[in-house]
Each structure stands twice: as structure tokens, then as C-alpha cells.
C-alpha atoms as a PDB file:
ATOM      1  CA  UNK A   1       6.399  21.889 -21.312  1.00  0.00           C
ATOM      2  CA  UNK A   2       2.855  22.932 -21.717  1.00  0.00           C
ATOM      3  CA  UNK A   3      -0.268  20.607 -22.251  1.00  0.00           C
ATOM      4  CA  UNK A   4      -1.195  22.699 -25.387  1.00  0.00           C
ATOM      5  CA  UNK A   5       1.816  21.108 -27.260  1.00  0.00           C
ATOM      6  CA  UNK A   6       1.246  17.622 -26.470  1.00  0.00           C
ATOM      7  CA  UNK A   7      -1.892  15.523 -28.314  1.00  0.00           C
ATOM      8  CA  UNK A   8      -4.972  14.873 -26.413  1.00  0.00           C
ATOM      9  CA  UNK A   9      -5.004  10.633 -25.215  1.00  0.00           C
ATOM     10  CA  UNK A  10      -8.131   8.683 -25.688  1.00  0.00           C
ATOM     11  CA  UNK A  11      -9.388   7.074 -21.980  1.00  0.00           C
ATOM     12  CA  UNK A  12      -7.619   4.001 -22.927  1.00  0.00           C
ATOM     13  CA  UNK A  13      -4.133   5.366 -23.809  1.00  0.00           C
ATOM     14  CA  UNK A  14      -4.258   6.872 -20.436  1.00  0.00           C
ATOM     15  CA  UNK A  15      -5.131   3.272 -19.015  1.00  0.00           C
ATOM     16  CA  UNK A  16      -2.345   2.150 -20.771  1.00  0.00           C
ATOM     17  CA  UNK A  17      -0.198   4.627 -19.409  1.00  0.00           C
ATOM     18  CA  UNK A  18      -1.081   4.128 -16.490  1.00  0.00           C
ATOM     19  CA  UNK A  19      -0.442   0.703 -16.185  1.00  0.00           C
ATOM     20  CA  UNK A  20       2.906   1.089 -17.339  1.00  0.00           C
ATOM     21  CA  UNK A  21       3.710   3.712 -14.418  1.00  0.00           C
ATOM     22  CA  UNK A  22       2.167   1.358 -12.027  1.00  0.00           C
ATOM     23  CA  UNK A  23       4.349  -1.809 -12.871  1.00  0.00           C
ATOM     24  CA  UNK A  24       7.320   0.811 -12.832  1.00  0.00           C
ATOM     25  CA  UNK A  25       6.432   1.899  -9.610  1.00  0.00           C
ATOM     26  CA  UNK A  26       6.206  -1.848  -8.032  1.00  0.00           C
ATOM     27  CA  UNK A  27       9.323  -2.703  -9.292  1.00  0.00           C
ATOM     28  CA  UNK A  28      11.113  -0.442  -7.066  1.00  0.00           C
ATOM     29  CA  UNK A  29       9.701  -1.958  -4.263  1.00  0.00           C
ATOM     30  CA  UNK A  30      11.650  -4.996  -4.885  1.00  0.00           C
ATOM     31  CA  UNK A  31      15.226  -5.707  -5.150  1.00  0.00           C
ATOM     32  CA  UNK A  32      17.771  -3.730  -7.605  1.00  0.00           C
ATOM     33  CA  UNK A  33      18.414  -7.182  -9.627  1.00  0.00           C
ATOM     34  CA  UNK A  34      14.422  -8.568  -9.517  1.00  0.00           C
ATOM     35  CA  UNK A  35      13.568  -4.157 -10.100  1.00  0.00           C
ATOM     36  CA  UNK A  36      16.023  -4.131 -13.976  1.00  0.00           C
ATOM     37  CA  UNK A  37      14.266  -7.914 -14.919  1.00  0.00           C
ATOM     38  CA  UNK A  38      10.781  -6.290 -14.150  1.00  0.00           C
ATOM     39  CA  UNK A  39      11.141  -3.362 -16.225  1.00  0.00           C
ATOM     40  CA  UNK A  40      12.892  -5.133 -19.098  1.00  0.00           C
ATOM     41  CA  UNK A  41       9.912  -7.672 -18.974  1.00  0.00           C
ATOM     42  CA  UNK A  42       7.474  -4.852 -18.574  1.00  0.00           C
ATOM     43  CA  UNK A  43       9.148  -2.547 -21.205  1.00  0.00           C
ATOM     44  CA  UNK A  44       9.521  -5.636 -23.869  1.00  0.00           C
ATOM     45  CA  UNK A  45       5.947  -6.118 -23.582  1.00  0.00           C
ATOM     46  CA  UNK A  46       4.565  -2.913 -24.306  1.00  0.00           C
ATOM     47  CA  UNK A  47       6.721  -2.464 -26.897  1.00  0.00           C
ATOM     48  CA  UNK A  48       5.808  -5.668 -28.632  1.00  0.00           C
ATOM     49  CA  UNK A  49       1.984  -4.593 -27.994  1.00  0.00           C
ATOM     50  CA  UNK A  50       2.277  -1.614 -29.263  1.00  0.00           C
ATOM     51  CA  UNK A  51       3.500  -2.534 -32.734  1.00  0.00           C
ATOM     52  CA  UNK A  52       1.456  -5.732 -32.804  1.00  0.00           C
ATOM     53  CA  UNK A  53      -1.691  -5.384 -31.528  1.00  0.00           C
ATOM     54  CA  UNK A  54      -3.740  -3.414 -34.232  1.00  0.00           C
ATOM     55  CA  UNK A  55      -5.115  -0.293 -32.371  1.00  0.00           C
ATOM     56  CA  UNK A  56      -8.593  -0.260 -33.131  1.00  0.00           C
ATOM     57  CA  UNK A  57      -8.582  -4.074 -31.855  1.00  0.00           C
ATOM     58  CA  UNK A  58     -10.436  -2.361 -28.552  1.00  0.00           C
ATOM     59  CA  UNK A  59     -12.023  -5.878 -26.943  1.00  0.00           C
ATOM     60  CA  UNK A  60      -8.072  -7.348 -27.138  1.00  0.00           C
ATOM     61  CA  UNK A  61      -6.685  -3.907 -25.686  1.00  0.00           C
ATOM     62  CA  UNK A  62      -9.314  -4.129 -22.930  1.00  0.00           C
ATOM     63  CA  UNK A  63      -8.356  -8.217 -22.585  1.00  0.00           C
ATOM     64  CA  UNK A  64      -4.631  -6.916 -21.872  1.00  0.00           C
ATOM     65  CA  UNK A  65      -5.200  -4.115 -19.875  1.00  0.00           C
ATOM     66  CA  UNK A  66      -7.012  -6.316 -17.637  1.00  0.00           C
ATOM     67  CA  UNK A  67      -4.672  -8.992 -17.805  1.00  0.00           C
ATOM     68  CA  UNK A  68      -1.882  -6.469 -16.494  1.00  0.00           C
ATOM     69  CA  UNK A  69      -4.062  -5.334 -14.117  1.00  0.00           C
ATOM     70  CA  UNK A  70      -4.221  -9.047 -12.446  1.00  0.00           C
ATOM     71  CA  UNK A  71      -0.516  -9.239 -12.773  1.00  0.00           C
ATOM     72  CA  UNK A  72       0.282  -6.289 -11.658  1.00  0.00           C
ATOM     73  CA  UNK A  73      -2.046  -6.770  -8.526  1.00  0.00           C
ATOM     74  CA  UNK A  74      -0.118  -9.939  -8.094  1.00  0.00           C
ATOM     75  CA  UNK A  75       3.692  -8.096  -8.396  1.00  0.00           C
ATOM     76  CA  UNK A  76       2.615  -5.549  -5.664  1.00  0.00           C
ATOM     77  CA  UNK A  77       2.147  -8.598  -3.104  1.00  0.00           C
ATOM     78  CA  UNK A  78       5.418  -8.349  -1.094  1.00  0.00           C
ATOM     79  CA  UNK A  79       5.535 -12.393  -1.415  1.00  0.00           C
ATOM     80  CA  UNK A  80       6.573 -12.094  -5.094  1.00  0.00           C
ATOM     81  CA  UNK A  81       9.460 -11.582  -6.397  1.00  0.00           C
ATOM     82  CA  UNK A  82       9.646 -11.424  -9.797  1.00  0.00           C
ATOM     83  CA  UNK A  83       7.866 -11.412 -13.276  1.00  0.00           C
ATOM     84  CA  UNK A  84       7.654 -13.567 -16.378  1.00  0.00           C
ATOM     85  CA  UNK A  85       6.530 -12.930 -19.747  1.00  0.00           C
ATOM     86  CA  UNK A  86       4.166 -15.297 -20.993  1.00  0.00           C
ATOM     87  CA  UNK A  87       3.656 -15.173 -25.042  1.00  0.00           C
ATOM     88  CA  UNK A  88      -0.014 -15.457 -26.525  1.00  0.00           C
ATOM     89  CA  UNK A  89       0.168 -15.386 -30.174  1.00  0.00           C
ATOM     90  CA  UNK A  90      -3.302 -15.258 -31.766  1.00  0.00           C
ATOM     91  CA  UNK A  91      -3.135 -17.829 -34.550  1.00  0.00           C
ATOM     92  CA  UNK A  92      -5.416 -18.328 -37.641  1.00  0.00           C
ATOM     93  CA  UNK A  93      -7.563 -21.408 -37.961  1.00  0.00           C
ATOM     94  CA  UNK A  94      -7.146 -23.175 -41.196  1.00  0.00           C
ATOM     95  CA  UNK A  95     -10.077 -25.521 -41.842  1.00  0.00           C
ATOM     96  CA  UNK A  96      -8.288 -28.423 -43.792  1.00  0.00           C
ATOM     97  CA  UNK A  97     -10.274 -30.476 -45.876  1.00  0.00           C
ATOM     98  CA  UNK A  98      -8.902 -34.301 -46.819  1.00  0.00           C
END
């Protein structure tokens, strides 16, 4: 498998990618049943990004990458168990006039 064949990633799909590896790689420091939630969570998520989140939208990539950085740094402390998903839909203000 050379590197030739594969497309060159920007600095922030590597971020991305490397977030991804490093919530994969805490989960297996926790148990097998807390490890398949974590990576379901995790996987769901980037998959429902990834179609969603328009990817030239660079300040709301950065906002997430961060934001999985801070939960990430909080799955590697041995004192938690588990992850949740938390939803944040970005919703369109409608001015309503009476």
C-alpha cells in the first residue's frame, strides 16, 4: 500500500483522524462492555459530522475538534467510565413579526 496511491489530507483531516484513533485507543483501556458503547458513540458521531457539518464550515470543525479534545482528555482519566453523546443541532433564527 504505497502513499503515492492514497490523496494528500489537509492539517485538519489529519486532526480529525487523529482524534478518532485517540478515542479508539482509550476505549481499550476500559472494560469490553464500556470499550463497544465508546466506539459506537464515537463512530456515530463522526459519521453524523461528516455528512452534516458542511466542510468548508472551518471555525465549527475547529469548535468540534476541540470539543473532542476536552472529552477525550476527560475519557482517558481512569475515573471514567463511559461516554455519552450529547446532540447540538444548529438551528435558524426566525425573526417573527406580530
Amino acid at each position: 500500500m504505497g502513499a503515492s496511491s492514497s490523496p494528500k489530507l489537509s492539517g485538519m483531516q489529519k486532526q480529525v483522524l487523529s482524534l478518532y484513533r485517540g478515542f479508539l485507543r482509550a476505549a481499550r483501556s476500559k472494560s469490553a462492555e464500556d470499550r463497544h458503547k465508546i466506539e459506537s458513540i464515537v463512530s456515530g458521531e463522526f459519521r453524523r459530522n461528516s455528512k452534516q457539518v458542511d466542510r468548508k464550515n472551518f471555525l465549527y470543525i475547529e469548535y468540534l475538534l476541540r470539543r473532542g479534545q476536552k472529552q477525550l482528555d476527560q475519557l482517558k482519566s481512569p475515573d471514567t467510565v463511559g461516554l455519552s453523546s450529547l446532540n447540538v443541532s444548529v438551528s435558524e433564527t426566525i425573526d417573527s413579526k406580530p
